[in-house]
C-alpha atoms as a PDB file:
ATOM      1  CA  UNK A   1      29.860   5.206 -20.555  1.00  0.00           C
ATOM      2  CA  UNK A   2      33.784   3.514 -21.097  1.00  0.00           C
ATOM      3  CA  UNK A   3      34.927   1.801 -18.640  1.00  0.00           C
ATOM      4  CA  UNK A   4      37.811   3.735 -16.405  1.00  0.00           C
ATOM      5  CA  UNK A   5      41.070   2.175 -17.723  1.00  0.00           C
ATOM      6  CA  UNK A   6      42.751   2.342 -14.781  1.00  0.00           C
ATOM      7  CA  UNK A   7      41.098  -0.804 -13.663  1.00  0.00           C
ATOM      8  CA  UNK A   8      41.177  -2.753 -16.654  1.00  0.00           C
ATOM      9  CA  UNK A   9      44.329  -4.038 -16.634  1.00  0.00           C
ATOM     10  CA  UNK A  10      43.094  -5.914 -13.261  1.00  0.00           C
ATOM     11  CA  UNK A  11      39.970  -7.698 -15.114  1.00  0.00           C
ATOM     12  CA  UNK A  12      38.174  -5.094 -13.201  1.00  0.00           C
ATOM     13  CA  UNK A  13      35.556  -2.888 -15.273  1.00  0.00           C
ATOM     14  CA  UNK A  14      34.216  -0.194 -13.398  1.00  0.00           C
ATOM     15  CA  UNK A  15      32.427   3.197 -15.114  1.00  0.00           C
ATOM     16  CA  UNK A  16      34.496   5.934 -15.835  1.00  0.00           C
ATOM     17  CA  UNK A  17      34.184   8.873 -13.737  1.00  0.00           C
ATOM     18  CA  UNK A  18      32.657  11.261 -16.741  1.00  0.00           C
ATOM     19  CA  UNK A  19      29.679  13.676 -15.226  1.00  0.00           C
ATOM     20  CA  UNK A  20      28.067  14.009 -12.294  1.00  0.00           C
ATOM     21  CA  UNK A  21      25.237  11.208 -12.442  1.00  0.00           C
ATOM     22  CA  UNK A  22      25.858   7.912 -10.679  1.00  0.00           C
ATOM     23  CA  UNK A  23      24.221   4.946 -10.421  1.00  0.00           C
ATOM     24  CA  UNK A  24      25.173   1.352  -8.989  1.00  0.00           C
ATOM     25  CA  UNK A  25      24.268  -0.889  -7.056  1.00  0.00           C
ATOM     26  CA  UNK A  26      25.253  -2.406  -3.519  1.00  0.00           C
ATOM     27  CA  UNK A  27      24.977  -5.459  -1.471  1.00  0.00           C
ATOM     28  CA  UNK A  28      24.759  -5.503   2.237  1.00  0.00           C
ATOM     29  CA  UNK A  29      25.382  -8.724   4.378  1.00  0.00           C
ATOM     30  CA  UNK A  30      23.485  -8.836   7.132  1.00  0.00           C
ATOM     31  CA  UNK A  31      23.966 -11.782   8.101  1.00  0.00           C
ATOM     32  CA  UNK A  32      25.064 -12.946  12.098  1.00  0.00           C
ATOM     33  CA  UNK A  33      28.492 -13.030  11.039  1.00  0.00           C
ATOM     34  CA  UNK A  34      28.832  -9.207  10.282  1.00  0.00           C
ATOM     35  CA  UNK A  35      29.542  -6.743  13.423  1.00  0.00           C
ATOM     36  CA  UNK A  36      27.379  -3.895  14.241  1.00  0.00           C
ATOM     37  CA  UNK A  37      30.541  -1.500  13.577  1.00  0.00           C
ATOM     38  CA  UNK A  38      30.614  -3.057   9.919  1.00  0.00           C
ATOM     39  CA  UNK A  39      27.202  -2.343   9.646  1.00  0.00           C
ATOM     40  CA  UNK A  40      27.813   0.918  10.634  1.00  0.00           C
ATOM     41  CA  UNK A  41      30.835   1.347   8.354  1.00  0.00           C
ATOM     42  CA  UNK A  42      28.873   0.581   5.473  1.00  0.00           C
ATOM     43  CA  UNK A  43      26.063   2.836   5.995  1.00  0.00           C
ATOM     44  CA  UNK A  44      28.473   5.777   6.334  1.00  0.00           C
ATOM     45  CA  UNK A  45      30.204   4.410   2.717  1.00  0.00           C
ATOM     46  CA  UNK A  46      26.967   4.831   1.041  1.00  0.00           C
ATOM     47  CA  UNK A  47      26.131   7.936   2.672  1.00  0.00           C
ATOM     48  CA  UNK A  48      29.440   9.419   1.876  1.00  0.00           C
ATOM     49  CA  UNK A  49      29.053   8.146  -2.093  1.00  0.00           C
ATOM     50  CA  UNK A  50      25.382  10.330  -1.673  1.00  0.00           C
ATOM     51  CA  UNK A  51      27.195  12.914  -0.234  1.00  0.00           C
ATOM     52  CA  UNK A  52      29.483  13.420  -3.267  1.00  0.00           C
ATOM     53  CA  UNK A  53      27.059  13.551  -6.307  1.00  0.00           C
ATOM     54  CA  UNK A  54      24.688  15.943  -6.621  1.00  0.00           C
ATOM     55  CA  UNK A  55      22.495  13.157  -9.079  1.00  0.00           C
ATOM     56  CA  UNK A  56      22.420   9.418  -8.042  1.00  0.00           C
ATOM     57  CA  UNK A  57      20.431   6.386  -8.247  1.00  0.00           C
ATOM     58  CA  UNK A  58      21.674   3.445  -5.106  1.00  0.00           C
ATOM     59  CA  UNK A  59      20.242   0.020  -5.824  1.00  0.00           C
ATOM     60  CA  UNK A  60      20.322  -0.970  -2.392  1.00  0.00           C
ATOM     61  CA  UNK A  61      20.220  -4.732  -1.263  1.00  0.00           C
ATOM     62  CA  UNK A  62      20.115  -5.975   2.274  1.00  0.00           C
ATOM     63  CA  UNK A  63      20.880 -10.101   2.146  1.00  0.00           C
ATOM     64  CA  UNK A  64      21.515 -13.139   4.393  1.00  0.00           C
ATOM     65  CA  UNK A  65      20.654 -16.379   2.524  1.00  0.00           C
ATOM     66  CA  UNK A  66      18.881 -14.607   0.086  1.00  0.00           C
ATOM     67  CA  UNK A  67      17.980 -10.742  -0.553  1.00  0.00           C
ATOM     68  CA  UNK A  68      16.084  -9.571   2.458  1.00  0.00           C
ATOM     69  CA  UNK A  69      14.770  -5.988   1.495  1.00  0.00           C
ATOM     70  CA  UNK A  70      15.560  -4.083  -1.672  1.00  0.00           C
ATOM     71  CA  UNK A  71      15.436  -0.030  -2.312  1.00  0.00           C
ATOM     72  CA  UNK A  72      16.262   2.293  -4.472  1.00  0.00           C
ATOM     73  CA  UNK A  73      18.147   5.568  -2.925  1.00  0.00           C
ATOM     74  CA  UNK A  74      17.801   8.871  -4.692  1.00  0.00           C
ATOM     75  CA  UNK A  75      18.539  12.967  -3.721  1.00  0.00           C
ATOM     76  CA  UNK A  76      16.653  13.432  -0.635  1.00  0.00           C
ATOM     77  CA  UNK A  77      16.003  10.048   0.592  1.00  0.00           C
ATOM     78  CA  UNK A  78      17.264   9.333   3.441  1.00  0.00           C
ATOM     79  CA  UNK A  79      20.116   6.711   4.205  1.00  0.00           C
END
């Protein structure tokens, strides 16, 4: 897929938004120094990216000092 120009320009290369699979991946730091209500925040981010494609693929990764648990979120899994 070409990367969205929209971001380019800013060094940043994201996918473009062509079709309606998605997959990426995304970090979660839960370490002491993140709140329960940015826990929270996050988990309703990645439920609301689910909630807008009907096909999707989440590389999920849960990390302190090093990656803690690992999934992989698909249609019908629960977040």
């Amino acid at each position: 897929m070409p990367p969205n120009k929209r971001y380019i320009w800013q060094g940043i290369y994201l996918p473009s938004l062509t079709g309606d699979d998605l997959e990426l991946a995304m970090a979660l730091d839960t370490s002491g120094s993140v709140s329960d209500r940015a826990l929270a925040q996050f988990t309703a981010e990645v439920r609301g990216i689910a909630e807008g494609f009907d096909s999707y693929r989440i590389h999920y990764y849960q990390c302190d000092a090093r990656v803690a648990h690992e999934a992989v979120i698909e249609p019908g899994d629960p977040v």
